[in-house]
N, C-alpha and C. Protein backbone atom coordinates (compact mmCIF):
# COMPACT_ATOMS: atom_id res chain seq x y z
N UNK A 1 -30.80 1.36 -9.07
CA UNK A 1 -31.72 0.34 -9.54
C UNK A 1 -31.36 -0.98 -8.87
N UNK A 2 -31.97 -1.66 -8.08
CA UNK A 2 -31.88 -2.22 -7.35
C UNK A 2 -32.61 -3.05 -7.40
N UNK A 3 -31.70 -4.89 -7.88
CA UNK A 3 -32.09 -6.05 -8.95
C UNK A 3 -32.20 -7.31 -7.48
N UNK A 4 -32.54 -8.37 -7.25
CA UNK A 4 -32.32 -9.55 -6.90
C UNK A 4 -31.19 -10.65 -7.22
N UNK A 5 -30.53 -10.67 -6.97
CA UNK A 5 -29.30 -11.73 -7.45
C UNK A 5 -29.78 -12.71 -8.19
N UNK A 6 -29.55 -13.21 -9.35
CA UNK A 6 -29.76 -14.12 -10.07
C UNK A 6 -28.99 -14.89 -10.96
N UNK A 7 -29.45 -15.75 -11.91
CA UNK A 7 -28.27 -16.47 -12.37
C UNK A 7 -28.48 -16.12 -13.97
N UNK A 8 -29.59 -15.23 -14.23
CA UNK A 8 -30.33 -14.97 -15.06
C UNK A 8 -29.06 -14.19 -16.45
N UNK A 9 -29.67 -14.19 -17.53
CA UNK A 9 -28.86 -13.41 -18.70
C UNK A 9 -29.58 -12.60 -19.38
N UNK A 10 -29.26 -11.03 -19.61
CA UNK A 10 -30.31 -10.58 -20.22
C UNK A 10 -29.56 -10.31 -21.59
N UNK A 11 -30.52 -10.12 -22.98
CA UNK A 11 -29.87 -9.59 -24.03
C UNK A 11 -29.58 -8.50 -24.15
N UNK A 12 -28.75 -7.72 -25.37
CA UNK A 12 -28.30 -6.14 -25.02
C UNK A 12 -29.65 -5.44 -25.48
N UNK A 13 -30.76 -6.14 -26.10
CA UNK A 13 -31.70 -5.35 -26.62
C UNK A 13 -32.51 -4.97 -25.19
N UNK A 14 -32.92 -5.93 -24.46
CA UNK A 14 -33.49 -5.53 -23.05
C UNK A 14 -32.62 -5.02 -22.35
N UNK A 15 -31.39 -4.70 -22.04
CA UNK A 15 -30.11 -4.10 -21.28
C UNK A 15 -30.56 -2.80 -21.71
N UNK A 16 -30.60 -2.34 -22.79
CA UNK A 16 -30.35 -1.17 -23.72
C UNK A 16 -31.95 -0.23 -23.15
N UNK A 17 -32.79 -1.14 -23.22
CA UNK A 17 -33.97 -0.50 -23.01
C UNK A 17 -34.25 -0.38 -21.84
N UNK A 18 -34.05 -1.22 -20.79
CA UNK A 18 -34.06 -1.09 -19.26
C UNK A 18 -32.85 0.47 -18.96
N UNK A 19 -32.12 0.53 -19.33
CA UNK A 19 -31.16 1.57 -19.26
C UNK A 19 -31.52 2.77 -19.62
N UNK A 20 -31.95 3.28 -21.04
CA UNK A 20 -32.33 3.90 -21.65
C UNK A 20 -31.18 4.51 -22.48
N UNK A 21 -30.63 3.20 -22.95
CA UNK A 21 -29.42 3.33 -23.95
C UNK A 21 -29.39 3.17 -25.52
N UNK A 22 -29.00 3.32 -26.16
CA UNK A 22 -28.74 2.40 -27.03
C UNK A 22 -27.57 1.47 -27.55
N UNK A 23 -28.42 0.50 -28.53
CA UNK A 23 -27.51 -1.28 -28.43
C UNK A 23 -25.96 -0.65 -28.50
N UNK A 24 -25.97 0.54 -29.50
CA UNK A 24 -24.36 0.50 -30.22
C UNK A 24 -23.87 1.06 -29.12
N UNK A 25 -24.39 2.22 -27.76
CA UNK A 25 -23.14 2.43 -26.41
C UNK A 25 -22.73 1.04 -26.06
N UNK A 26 -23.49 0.64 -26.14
CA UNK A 26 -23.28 -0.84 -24.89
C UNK A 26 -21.77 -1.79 -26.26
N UNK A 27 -22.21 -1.52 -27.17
CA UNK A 27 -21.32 -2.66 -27.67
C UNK A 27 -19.60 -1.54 -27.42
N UNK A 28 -19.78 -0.01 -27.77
CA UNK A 28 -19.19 0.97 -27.71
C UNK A 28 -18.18 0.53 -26.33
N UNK A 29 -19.24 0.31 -25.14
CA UNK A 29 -18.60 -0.20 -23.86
C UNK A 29 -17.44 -1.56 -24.28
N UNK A 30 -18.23 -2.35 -24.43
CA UNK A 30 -17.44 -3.54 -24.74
C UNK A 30 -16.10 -3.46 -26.10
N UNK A 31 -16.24 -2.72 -27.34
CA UNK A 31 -14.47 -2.40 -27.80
C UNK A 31 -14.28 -1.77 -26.74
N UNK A 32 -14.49 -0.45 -26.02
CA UNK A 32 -13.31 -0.17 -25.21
C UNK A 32 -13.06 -0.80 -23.66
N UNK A 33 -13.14 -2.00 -23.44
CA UNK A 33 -12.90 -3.15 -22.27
C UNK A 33 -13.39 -2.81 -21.22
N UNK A 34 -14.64 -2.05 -21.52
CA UNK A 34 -15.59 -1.90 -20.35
C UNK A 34 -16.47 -2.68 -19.47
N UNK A 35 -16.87 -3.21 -20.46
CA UNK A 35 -18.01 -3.80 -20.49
C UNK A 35 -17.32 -5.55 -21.08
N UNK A 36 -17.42 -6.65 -20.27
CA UNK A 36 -17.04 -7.81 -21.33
C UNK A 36 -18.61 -8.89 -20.73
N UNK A 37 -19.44 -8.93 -21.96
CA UNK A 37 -20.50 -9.62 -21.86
C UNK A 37 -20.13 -11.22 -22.18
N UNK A 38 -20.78 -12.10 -21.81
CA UNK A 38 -20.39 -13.57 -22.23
C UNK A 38 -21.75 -13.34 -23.40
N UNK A 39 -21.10 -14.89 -24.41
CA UNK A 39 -22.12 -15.11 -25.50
C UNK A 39 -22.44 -16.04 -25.46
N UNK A 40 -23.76 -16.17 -26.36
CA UNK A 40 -24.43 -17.68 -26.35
C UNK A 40 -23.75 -18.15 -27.54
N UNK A 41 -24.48 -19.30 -27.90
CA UNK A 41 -23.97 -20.27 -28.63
C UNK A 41 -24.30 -19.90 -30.29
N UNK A 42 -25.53 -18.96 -29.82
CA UNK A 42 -25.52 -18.58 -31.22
C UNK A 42 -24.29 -16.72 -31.48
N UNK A 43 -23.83 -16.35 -30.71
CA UNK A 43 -23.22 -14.98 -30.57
C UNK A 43 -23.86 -14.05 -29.93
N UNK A 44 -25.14 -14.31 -29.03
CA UNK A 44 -25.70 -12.89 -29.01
C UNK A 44 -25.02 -12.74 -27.30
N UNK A 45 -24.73 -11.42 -27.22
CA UNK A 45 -24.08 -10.85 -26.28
C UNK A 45 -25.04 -11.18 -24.84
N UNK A 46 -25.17 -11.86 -23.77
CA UNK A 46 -25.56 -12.04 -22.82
C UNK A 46 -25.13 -11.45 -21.53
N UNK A 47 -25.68 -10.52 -20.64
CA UNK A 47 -25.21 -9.59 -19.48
C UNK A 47 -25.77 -10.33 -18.16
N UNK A 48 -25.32 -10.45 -17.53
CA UNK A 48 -25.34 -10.90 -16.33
C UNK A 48 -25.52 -9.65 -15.26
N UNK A 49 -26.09 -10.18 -13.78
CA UNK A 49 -26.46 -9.35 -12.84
C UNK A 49 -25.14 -8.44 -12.66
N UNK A 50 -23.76 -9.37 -12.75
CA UNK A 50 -22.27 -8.71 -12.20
C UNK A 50 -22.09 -7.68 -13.21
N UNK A 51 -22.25 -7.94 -14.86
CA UNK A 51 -22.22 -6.96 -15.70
C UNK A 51 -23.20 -5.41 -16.06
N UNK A 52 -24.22 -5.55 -15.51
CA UNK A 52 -25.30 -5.03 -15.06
C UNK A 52 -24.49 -3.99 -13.61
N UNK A 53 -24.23 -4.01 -13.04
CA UNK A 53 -23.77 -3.41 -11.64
C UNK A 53 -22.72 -2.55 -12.42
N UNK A 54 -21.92 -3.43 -13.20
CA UNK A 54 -20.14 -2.48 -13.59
C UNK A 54 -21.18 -1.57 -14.40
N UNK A 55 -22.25 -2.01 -15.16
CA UNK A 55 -22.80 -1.21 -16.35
C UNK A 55 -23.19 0.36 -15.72
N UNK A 56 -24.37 -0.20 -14.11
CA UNK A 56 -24.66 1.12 -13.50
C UNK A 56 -23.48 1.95 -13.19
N UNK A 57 -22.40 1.79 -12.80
CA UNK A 57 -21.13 2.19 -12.08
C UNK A 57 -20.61 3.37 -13.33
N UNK A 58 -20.39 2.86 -14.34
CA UNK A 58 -20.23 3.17 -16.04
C UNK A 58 -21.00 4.47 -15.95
N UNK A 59 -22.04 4.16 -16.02
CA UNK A 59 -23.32 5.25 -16.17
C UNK A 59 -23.56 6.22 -15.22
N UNK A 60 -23.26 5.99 -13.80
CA UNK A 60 -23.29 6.92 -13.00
C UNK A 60 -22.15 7.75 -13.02
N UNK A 61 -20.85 6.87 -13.40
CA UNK A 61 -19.96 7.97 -14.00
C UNK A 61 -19.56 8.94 -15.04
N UNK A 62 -20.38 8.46 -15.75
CA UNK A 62 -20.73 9.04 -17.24
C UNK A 62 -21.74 9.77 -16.91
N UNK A 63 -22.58 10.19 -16.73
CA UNK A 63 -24.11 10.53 -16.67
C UNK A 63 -24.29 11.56 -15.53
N UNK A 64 -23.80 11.38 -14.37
CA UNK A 64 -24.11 12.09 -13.18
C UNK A 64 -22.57 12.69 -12.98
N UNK A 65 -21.34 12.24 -12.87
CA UNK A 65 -20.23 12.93 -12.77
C UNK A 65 -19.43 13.44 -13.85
N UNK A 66 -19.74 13.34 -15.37
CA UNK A 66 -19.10 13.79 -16.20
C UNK A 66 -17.95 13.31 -16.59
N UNK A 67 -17.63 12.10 -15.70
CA UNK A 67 -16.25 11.05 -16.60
C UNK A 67 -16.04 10.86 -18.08
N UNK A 68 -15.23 11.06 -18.71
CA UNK A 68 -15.33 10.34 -19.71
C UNK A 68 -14.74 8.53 -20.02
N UNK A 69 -14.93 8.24 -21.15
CA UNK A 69 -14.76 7.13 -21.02
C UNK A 69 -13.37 6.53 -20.98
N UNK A 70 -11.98 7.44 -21.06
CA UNK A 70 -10.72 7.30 -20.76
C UNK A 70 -10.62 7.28 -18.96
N UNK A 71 -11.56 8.04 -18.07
CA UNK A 71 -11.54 8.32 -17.10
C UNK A 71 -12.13 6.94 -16.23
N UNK A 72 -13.48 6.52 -17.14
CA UNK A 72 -13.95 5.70 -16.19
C UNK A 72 -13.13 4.45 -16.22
N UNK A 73 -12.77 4.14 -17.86
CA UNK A 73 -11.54 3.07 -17.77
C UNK A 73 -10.69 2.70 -16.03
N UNK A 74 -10.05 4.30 -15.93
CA UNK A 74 -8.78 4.13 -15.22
C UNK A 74 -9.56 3.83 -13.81
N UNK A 75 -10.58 4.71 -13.50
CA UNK A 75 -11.73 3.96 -12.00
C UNK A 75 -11.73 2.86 -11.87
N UNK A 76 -12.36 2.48 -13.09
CA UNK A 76 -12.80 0.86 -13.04
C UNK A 76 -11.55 -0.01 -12.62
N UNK A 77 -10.85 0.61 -12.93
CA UNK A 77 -9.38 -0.56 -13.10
C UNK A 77 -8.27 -0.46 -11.49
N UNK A 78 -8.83 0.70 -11.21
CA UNK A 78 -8.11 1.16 -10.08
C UNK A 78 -9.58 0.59 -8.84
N UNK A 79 -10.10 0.72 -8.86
CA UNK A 79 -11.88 -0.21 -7.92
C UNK A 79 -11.00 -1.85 -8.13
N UNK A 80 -10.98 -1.84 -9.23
CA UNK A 80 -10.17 -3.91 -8.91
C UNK A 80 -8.85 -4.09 -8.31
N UNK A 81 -8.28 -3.13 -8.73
CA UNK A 81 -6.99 -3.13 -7.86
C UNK A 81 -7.48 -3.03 -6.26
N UNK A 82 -8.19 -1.92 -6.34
CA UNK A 82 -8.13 -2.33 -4.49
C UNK A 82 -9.14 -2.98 -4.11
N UNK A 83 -9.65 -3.81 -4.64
CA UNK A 83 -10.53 -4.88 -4.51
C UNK A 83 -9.31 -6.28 -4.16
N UNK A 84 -8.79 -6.34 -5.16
CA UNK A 84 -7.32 -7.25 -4.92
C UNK A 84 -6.89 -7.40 -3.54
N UNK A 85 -6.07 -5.73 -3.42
CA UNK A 85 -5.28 -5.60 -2.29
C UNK A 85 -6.42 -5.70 -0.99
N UNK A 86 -7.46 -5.15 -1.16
CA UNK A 86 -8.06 -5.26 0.53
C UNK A 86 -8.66 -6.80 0.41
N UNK A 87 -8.43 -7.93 -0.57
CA UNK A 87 -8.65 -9.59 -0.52
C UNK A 87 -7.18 -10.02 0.24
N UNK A 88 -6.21 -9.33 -0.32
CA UNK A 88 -4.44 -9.43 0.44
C UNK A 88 -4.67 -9.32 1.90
N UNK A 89 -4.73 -8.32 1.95
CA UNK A 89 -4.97 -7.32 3.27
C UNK A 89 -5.88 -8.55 4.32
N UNK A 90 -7.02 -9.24 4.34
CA UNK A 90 -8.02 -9.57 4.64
C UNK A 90 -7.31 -11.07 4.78
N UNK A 91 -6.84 -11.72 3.76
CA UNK A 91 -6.08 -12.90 3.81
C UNK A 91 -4.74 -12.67 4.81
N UNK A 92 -3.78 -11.89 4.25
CA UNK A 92 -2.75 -11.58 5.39
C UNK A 92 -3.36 -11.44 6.66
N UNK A 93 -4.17 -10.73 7.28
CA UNK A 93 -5.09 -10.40 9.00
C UNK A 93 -5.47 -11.38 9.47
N UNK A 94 -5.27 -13.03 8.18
CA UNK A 94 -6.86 -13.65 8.64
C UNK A 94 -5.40 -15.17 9.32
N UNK A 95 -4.14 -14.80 8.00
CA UNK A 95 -2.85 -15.47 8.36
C UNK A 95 -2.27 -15.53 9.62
N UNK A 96 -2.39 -14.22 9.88
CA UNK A 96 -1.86 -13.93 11.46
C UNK A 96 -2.58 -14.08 12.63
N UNK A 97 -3.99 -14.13 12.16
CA UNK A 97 -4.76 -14.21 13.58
C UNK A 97 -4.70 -15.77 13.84
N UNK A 98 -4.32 -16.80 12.55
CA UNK A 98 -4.18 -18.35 13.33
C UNK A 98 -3.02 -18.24 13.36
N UNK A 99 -1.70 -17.47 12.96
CA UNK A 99 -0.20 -18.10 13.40
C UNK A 99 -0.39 -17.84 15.40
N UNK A 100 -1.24 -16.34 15.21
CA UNK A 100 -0.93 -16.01 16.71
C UNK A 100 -1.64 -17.21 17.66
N UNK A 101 -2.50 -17.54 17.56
CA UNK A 101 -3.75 -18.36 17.91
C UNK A 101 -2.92 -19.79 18.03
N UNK A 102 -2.15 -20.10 17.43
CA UNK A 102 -1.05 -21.60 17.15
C UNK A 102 0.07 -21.01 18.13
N UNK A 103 0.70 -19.99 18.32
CA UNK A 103 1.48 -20.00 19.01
C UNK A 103 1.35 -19.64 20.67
N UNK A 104 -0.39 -19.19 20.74
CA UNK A 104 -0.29 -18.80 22.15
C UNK A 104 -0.59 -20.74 22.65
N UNK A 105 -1.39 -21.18 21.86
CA UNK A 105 -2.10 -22.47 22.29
C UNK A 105 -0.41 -23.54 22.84
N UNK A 106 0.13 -23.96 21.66
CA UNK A 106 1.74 -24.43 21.93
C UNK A 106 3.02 -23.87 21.68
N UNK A 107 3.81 -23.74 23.14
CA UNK A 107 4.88 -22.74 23.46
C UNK A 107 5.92 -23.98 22.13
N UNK A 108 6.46 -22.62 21.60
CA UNK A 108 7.91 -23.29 20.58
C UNK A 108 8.51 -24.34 20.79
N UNK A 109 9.00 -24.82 20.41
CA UNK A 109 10.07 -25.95 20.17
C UNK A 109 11.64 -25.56 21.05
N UNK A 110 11.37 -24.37 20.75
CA UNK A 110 12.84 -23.55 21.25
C UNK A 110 12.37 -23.20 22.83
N UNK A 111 11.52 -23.12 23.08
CA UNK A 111 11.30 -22.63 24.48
C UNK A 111 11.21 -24.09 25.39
N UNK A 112 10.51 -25.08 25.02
CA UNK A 112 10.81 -26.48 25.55
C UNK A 112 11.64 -26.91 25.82
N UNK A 113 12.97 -26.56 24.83
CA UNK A 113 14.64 -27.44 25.22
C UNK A 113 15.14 -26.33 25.54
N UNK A 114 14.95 -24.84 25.81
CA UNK A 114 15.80 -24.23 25.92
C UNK A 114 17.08 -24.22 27.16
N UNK A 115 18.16 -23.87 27.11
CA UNK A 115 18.77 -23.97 28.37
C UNK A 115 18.55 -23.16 29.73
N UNK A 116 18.02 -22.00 29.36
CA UNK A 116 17.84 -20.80 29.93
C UNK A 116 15.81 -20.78 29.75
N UNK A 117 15.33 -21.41 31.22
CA UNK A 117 13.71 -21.33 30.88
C UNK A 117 13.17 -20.05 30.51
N UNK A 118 12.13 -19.70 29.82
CA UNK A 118 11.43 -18.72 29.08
C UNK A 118 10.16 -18.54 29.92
N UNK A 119 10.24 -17.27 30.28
CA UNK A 119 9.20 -16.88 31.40
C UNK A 119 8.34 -15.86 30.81
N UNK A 120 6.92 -16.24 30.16
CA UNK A 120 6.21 -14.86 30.39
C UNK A 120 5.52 -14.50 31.36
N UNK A 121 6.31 -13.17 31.06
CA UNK A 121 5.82 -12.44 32.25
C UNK A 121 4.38 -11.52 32.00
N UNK A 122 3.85 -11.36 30.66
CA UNK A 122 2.62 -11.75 30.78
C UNK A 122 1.44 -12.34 30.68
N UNK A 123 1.83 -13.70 31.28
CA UNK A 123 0.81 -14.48 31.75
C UNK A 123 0.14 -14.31 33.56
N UNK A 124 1.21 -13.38 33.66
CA UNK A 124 1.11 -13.96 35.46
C UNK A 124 0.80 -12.09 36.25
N UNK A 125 0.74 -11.24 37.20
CA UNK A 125 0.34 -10.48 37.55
C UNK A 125 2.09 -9.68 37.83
N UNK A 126 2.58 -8.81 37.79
CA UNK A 126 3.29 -8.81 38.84
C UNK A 126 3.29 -8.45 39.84
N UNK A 127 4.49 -9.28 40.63
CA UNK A 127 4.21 -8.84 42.13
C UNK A 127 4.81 -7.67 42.60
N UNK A 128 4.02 -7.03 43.94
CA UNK A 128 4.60 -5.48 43.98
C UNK A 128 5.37 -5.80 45.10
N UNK A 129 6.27 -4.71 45.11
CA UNK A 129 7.72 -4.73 45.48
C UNK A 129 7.85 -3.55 46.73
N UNK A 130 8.22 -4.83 47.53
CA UNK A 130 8.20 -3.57 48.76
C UNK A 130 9.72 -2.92 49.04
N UNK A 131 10.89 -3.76 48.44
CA UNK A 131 11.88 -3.01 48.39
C UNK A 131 12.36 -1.52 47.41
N UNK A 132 13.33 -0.83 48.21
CA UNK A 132 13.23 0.49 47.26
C UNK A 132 14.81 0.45 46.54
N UNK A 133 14.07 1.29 45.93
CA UNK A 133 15.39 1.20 44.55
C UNK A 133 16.17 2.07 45.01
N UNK A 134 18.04 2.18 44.65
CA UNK A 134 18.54 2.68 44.60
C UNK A 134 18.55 4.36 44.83
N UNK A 135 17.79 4.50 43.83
CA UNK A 135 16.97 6.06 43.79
C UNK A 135 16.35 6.04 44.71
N UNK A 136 15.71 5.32 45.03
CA UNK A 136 14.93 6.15 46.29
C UNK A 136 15.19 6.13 47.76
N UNK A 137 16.13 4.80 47.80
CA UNK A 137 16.77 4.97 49.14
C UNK A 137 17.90 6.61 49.29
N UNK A 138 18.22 6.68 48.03
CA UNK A 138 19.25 7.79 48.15
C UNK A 138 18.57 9.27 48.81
N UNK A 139 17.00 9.07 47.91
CA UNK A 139 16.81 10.65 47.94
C UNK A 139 15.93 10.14 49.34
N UNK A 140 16.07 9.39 49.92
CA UNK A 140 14.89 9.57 51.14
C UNK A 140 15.97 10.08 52.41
C-alpha cells in the first residue's frame, strides 16, 4: 500500500479500517512495544506515515509469513539494529574518505622536517632498468 509522505496523523479508528483490523490489535500492538503511536492533547492515539510503514511490516509478518508476535518483536528490533550499524558503517566510509582526501591534498608534518626525505614512489612512473640483476647475470 503505497501512501505519499506526509506530515499528516491518522486516528486508530481510520488506521483500523484502512487495514482491515480492529481498534483493540492495534492498541494490542502498542502494550506489546510494537507499535508506539504519539497522542493528542486530548489522548487519542495518532499514527503517522513512519508508524503506518512499521504497522505494514507487522502485518506482512503476521499475515503473509506466519510470525508471531514474540517473533516479529525480535525482527523489528534486529531491522534497527542494522539500521544503526549500516548509519556507523556509512559515517565511518564517509570519515575516511576526507581523512584520505586531507592527507593526499597536504603531505604530514613528519614528512616536511623529516631527516631522511619521503619519496612516493607512487606518484611518479617507474623507470625501467636496463641493468641486470644478480640472477640474471649469473644464469646468462
Amino acid at each position: 500500500m503505497a501512501r505519499k509522505k506526509s506530515k499528516a496523523a491518522y486516528m486508530i479508528s481510520s488506521v483500523a479500517e484502512q487495514y482491515g483490523l480492529h481498534p483493540q490489535t492495534l492498541r494490542l500492538y502498542e502494550r506489546e512495544g510494537l507499535l508506539s503511536p504519539s497522542r493528542s492533547d486530548g489522548n487519542t492515539r495518532l499514527y503517522t506515515d513512519g508508524d503506518l510503514e512499521r504497522l505494514e511490516v507487522i502485518l506482512h509478518l503476521t499475515r503473509e509469513l506466519g510470525v508471531n508476535l514474540a517473533g516479529v518483536e525480535i525482527i523489528l528490533n534486529m531491522r534497527e539494529k542494522m539500521a544503526e550499524m549500516q548509519a556507523q558503517i556509512e559515517e565511518f566510509v564517509s570519515t575516511l574518505n576526507r581523512e584520505l582526501v586531507a592527507r593526499r591534498r597536504a603531505p604530514a608534518a613528519e614528512e616536511k622536517h623529516s631527516l631522511i626525505p619521503v619519496i612516493d614512489y607512487s606518484a611518479r612512473p617507474a623507470a625501467p632498468s636496463n641493468r641486470k640483476t644478480r640472477s640474471q647475470s649469473q644464469n646468462s
